[in-house]
PDB file of N, CA and C in Angstrom:
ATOM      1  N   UNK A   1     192.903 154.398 160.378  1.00  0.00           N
ATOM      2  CA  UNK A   1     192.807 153.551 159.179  1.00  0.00           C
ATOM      3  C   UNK A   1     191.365 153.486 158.689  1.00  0.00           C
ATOM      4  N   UNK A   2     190.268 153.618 159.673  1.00  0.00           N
ATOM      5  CA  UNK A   2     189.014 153.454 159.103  1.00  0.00           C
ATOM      6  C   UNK A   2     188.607 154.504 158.924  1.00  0.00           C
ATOM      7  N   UNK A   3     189.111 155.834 158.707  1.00  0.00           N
ATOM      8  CA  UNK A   3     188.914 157.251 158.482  1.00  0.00           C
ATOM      9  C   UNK A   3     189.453 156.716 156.806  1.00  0.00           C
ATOM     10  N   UNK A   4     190.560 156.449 156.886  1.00  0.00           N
ATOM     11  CA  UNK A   4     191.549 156.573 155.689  1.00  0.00           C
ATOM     12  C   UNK A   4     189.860 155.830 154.621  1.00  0.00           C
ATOM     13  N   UNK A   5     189.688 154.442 155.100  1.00  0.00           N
ATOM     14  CA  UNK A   5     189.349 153.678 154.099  1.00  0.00           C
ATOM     15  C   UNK A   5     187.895 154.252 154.016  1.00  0.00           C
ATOM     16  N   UNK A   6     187.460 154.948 154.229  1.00  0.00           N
ATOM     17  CA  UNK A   6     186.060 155.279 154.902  1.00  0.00           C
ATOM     18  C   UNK A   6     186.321 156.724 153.593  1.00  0.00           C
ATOM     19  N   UNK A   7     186.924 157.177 153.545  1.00  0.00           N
ATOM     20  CA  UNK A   7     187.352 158.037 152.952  1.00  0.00           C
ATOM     21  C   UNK A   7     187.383 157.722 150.983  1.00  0.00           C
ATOM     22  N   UNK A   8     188.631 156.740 151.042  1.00  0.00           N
ATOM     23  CA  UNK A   8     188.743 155.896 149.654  1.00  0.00           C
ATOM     24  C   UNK A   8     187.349 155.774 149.270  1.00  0.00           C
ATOM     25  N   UNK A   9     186.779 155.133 149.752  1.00  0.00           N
ATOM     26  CA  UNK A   9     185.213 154.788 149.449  1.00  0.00           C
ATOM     27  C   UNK A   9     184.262 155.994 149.140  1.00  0.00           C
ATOM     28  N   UNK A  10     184.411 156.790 149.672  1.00  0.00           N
ATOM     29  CA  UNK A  10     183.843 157.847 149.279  1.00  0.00           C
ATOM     30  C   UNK A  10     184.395 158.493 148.159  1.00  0.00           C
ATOM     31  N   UNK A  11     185.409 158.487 147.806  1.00  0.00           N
ATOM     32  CA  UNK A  11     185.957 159.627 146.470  1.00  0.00           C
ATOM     33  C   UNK A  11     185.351 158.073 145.264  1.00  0.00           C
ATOM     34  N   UNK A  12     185.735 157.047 145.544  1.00  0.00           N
ATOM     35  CA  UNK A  12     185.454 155.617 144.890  1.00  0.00           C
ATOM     36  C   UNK A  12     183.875 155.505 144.177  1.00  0.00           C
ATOM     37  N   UNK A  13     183.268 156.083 145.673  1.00  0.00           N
ATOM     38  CA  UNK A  13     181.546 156.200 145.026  1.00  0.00           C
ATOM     39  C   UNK A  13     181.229 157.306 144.103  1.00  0.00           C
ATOM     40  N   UNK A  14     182.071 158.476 144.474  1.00  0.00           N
ATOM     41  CA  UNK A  14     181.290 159.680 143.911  1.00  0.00           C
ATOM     42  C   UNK A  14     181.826 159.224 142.256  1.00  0.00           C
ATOM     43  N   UNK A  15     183.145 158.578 141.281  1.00  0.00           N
ATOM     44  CA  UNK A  15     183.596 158.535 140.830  1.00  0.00           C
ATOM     45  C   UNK A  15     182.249 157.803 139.846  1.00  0.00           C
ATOM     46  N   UNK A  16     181.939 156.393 140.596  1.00  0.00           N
ATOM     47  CA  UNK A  16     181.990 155.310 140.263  1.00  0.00           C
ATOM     48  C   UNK A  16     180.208 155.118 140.299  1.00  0.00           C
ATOM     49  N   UNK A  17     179.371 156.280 141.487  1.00  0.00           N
ATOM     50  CA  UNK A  17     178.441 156.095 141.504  1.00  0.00           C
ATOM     51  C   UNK A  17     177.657 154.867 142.281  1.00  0.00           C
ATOM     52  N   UNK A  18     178.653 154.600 142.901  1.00  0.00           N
ATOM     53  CA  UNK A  18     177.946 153.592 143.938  1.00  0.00           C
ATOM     54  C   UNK A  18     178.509 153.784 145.131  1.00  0.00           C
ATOM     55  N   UNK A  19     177.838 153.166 146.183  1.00  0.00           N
ATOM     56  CA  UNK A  19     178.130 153.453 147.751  1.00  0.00           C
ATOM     57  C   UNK A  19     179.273 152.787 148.059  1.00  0.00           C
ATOM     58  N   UNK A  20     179.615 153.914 148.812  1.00  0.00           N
ATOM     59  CA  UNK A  20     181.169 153.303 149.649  1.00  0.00           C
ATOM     60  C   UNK A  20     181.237 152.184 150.393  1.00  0.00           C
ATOM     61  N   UNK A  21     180.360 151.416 150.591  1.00  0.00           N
ATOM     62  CA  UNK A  21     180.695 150.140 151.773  1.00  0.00           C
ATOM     63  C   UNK A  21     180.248 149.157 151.122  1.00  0.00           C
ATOM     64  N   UNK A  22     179.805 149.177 149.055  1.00  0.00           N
ATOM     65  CA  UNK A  22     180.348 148.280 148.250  1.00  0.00           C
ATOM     66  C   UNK A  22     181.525 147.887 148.134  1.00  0.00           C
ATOM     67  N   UNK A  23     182.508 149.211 148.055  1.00  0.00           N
ATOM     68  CA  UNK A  23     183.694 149.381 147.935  1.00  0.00           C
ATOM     69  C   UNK A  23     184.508 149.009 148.821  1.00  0.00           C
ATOM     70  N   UNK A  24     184.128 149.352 150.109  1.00  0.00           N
ATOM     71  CA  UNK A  24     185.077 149.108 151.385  1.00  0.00           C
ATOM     72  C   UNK A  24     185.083 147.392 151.703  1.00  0.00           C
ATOM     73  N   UNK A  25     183.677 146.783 151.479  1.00  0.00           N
ATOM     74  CA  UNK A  25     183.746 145.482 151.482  1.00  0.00           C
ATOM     75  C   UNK A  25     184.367 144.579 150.254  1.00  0.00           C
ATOM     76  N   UNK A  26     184.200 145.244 148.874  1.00  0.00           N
ATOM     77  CA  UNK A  26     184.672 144.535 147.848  1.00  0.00           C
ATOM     78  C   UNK A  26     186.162 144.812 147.623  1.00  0.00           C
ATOM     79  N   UNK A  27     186.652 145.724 147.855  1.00  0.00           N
ATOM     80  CA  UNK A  27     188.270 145.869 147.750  1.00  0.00           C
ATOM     81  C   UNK A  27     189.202 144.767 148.654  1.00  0.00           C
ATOM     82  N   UNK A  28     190.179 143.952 148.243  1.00  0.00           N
ATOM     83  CA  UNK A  28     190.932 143.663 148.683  1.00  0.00           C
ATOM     84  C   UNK A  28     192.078 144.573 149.806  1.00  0.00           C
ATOM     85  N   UNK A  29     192.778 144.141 150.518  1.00  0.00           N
ATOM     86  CA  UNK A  29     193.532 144.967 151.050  1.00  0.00           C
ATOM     87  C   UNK A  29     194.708 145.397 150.406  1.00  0.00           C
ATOM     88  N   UNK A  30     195.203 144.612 149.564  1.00  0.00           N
ATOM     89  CA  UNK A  30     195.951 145.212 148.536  1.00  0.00           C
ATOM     90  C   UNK A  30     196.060 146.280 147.709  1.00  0.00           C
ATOM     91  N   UNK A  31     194.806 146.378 146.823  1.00  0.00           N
ATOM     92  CA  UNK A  31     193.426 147.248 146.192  1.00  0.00           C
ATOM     93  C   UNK A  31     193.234 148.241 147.120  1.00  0.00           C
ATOM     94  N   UNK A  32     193.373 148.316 148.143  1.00  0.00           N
ATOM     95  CA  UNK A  32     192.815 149.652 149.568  1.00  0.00           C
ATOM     96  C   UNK A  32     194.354 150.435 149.652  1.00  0.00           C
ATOM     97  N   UNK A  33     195.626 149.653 149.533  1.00  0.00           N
ATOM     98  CA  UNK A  33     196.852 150.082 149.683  1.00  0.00           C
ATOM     99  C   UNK A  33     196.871 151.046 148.374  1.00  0.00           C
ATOM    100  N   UNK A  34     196.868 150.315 147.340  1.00  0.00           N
ATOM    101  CA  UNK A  34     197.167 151.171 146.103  1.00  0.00           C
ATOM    102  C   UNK A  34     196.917 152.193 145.688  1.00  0.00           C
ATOM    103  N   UNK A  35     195.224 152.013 146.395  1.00  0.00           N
ATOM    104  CA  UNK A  35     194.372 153.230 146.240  1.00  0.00           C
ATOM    105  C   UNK A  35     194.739 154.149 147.417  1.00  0.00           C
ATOM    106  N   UNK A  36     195.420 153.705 148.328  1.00  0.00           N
ATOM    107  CA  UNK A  36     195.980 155.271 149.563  1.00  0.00           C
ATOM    108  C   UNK A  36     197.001 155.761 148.896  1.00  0.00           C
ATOM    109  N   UNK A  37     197.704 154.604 148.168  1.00  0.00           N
ATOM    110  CA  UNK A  37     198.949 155.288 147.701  1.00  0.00           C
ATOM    111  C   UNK A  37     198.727 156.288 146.449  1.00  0.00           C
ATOM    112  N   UNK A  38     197.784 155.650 145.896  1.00  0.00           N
ATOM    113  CA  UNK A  38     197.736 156.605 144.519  1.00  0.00           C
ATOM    114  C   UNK A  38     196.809 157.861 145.078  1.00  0.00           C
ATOM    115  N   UNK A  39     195.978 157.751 145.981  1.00  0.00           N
ATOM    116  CA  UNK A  39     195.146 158.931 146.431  1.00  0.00           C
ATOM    117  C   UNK A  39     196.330 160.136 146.761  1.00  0.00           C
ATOM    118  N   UNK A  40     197.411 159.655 147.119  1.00  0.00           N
ATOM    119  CA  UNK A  40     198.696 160.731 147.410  1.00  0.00           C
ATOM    120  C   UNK A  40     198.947 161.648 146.487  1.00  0.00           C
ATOM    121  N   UNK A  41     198.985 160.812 144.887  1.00  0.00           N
ATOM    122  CA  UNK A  41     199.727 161.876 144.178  1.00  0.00           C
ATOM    123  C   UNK A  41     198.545 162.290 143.089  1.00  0.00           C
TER     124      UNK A  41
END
């Protein structure tokens, strides 16, 4: 799971231009789901 979210954060930064452990701390866990799920398709 901390591969997975460790991961999100990274495609999140390169997108978004900021560091992943803004992201990993500011996302809800809800927000972390959506984004695995949508990272799928």
């Amino acid at each position: 799971m901390k591969i997975a979210v460790a991961v999100i954060g990274n495609e999140i930064s390169q997108h978004f231009g900021h560091s992943e452990k803004f992201y990993i701390y500011k996302l809800s866990p809800m927000k972390l789901f959506m984004g695995l799920s949508y990272s799928k398709f």
